[in-house]
Protein backbone atom coordinates (compact mmCIF):
# COMPACT_ATOMS: atom_id res chain seq x y z
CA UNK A 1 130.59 -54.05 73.05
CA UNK A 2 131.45 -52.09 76.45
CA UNK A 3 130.59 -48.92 76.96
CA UNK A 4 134.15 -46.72 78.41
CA UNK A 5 132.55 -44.11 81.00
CA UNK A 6 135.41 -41.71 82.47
CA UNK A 7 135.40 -41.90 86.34
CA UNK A 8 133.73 -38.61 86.61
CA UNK A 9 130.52 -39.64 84.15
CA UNK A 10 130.37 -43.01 86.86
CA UNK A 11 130.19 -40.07 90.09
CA UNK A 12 127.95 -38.31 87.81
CA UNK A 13 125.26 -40.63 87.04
CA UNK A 14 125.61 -42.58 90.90
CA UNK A 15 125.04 -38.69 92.11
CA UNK A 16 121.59 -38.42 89.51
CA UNK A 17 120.53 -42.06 90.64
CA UNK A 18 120.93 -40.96 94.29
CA UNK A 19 118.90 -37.76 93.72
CA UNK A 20 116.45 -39.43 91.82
CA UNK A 21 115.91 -42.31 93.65
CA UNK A 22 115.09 -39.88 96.54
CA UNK A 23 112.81 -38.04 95.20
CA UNK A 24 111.36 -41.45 93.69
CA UNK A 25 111.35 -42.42 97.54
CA UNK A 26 109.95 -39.05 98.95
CA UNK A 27 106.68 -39.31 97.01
CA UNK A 28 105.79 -42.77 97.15
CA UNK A 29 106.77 -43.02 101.23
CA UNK A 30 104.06 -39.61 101.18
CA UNK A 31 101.30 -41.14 99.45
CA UNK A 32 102.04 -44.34 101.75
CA UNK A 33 101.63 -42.78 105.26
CA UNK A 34 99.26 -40.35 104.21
CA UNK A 35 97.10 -43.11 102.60
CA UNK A 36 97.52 -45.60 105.54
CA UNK A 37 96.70 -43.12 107.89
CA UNK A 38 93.62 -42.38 106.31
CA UNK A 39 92.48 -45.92 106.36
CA UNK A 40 93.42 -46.33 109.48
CA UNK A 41 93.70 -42.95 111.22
CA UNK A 42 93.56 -45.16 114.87
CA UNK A 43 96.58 -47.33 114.21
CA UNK A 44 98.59 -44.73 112.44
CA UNK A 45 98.64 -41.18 114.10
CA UNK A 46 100.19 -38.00 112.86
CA UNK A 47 100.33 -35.03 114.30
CA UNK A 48 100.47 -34.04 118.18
CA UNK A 49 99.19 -30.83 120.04
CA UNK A 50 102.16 -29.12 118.81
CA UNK A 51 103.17 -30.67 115.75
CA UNK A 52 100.04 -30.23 112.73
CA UNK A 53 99.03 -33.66 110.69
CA UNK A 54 100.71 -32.21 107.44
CA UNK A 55 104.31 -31.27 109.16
CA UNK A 56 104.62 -34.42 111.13
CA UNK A 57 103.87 -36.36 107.31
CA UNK A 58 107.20 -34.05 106.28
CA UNK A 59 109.19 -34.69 109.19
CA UNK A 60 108.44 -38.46 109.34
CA UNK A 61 108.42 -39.17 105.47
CA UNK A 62 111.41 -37.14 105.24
CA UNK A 63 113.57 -39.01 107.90
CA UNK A 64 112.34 -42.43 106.21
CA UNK A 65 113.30 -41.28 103.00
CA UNK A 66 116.81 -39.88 104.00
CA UNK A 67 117.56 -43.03 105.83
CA UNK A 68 116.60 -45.31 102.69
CA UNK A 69 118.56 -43.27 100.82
CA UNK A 70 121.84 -43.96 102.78
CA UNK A 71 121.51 -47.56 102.50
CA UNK A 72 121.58 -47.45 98.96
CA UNK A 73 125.84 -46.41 98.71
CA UNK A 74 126.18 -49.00 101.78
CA UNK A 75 124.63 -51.93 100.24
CA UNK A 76 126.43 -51.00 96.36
CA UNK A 77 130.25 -50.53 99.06
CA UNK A 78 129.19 -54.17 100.26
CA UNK A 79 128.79 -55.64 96.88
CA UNK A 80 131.61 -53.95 95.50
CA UNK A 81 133.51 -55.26 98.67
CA UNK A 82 131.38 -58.52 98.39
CA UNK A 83 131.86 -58.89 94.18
CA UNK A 84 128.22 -59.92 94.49
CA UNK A 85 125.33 -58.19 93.51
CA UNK A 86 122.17 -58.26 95.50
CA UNK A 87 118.86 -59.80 94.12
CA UNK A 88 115.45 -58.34 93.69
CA UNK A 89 114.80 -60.33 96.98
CA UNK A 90 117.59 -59.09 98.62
CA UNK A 91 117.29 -55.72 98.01
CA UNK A 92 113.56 -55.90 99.87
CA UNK A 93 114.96 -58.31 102.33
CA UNK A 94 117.32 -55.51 103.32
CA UNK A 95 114.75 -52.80 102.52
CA UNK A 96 112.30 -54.22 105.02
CA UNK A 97 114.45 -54.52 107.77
CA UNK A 98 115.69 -51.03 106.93
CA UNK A 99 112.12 -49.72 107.14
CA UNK A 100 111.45 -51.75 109.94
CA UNK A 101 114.14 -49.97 111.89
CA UNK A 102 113.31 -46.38 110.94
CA UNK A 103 109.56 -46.34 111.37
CA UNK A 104 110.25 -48.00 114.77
CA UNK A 105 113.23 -45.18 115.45
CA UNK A 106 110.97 -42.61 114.12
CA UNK A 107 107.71 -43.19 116.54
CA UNK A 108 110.08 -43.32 119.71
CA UNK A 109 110.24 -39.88 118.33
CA UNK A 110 106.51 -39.20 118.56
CA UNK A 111 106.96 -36.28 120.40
CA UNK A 112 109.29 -34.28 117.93
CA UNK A 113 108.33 -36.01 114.21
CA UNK A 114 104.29 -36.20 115.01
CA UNK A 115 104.49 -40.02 113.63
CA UNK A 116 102.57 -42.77 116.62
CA UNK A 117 101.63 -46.15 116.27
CA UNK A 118 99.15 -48.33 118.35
CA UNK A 119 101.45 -50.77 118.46
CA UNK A 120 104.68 -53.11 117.13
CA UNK A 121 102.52 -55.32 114.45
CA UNK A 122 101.55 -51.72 113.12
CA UNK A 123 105.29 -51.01 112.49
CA UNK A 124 105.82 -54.96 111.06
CA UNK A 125 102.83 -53.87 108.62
CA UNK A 126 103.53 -50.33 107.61
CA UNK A 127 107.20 -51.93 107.14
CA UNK A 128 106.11 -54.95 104.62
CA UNK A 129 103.76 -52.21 102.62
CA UNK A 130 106.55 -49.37 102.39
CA UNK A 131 109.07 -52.53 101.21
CA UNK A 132 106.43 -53.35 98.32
CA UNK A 133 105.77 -49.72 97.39
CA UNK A 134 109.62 -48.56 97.72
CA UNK A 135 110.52 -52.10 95.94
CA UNK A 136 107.72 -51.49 92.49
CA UNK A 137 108.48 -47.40 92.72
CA UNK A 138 112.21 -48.39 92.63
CA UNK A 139 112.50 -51.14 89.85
CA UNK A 140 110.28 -48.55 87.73
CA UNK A 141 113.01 -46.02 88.20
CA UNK A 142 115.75 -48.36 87.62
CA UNK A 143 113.79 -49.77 83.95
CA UNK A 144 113.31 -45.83 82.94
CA UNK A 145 117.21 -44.64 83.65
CA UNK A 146 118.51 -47.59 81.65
């Protein structure tokens, strides 16, 4: 039996999944860096002489969350476009190369966001772990707003 939803419940509930999912994103790309860079506080550097450890954890985990936020509409407008829908794999196939992207984009802005990196295998790492964190964080969300 189908469930009828009026076009305005669908905007709705895609606007609650979007908040949600960034707040879902927020705190477990927080723990993340701020773990990782306490394990390995020589690979993974926040903070400069003018930016303090806990601001440049904002600015950086904030611009990684916004940006994996965006590419959740994009990727739901290409299977709509598509009429596919992406796979678990897919969705961290295109989630690592996502957060491949922005942590690289984000330490050529070492100076303004406070986030450095010894070197590109660090960003390759920090990439795969923040695809497996964002990837269980996100199915949990997903199995709780069913």
């Amino acid at each position: 039996m189908a469930i009828a939803l009026s076009k305005e419940k669908i905007q709705a509930l895609t606007g609650l999944h979007l908040i949600y999912s960034f707040l879902t994103l927020f705190a477990v790309n927080f723990v993340v860096l701020h773990l990782v860079n306490m394990l390995f506080p020589t690979h993974v550097v926040l903070g400069t002489y003018s930016i303090s450890h806990w601001w440049a954890m904002c600015h950086s985990v904030l611009r990684l969350t916004l940006i994996g936020t965006a590419v959740i509409p994009l990727v739901s407008y290409y299977e709509w476009k598509q009429k596919t829908t992406f796979s678990s794999k897919q969705w961290m196939l295109t989630y690592f190369a996502v957060n491949f992207l922005a942590i690289w984009e984000i330490t050529r802005f070492a100076d303004n966001l406070g986030l450095g990196v010894s070197s590109l295998w660090v960003v390759i790492l920090l990439a795969i772990v923040f695809d497996w964190a964002q990837g269980v964080s996100m199915m949990a969300l997903g199995k709780r707003l069913k």
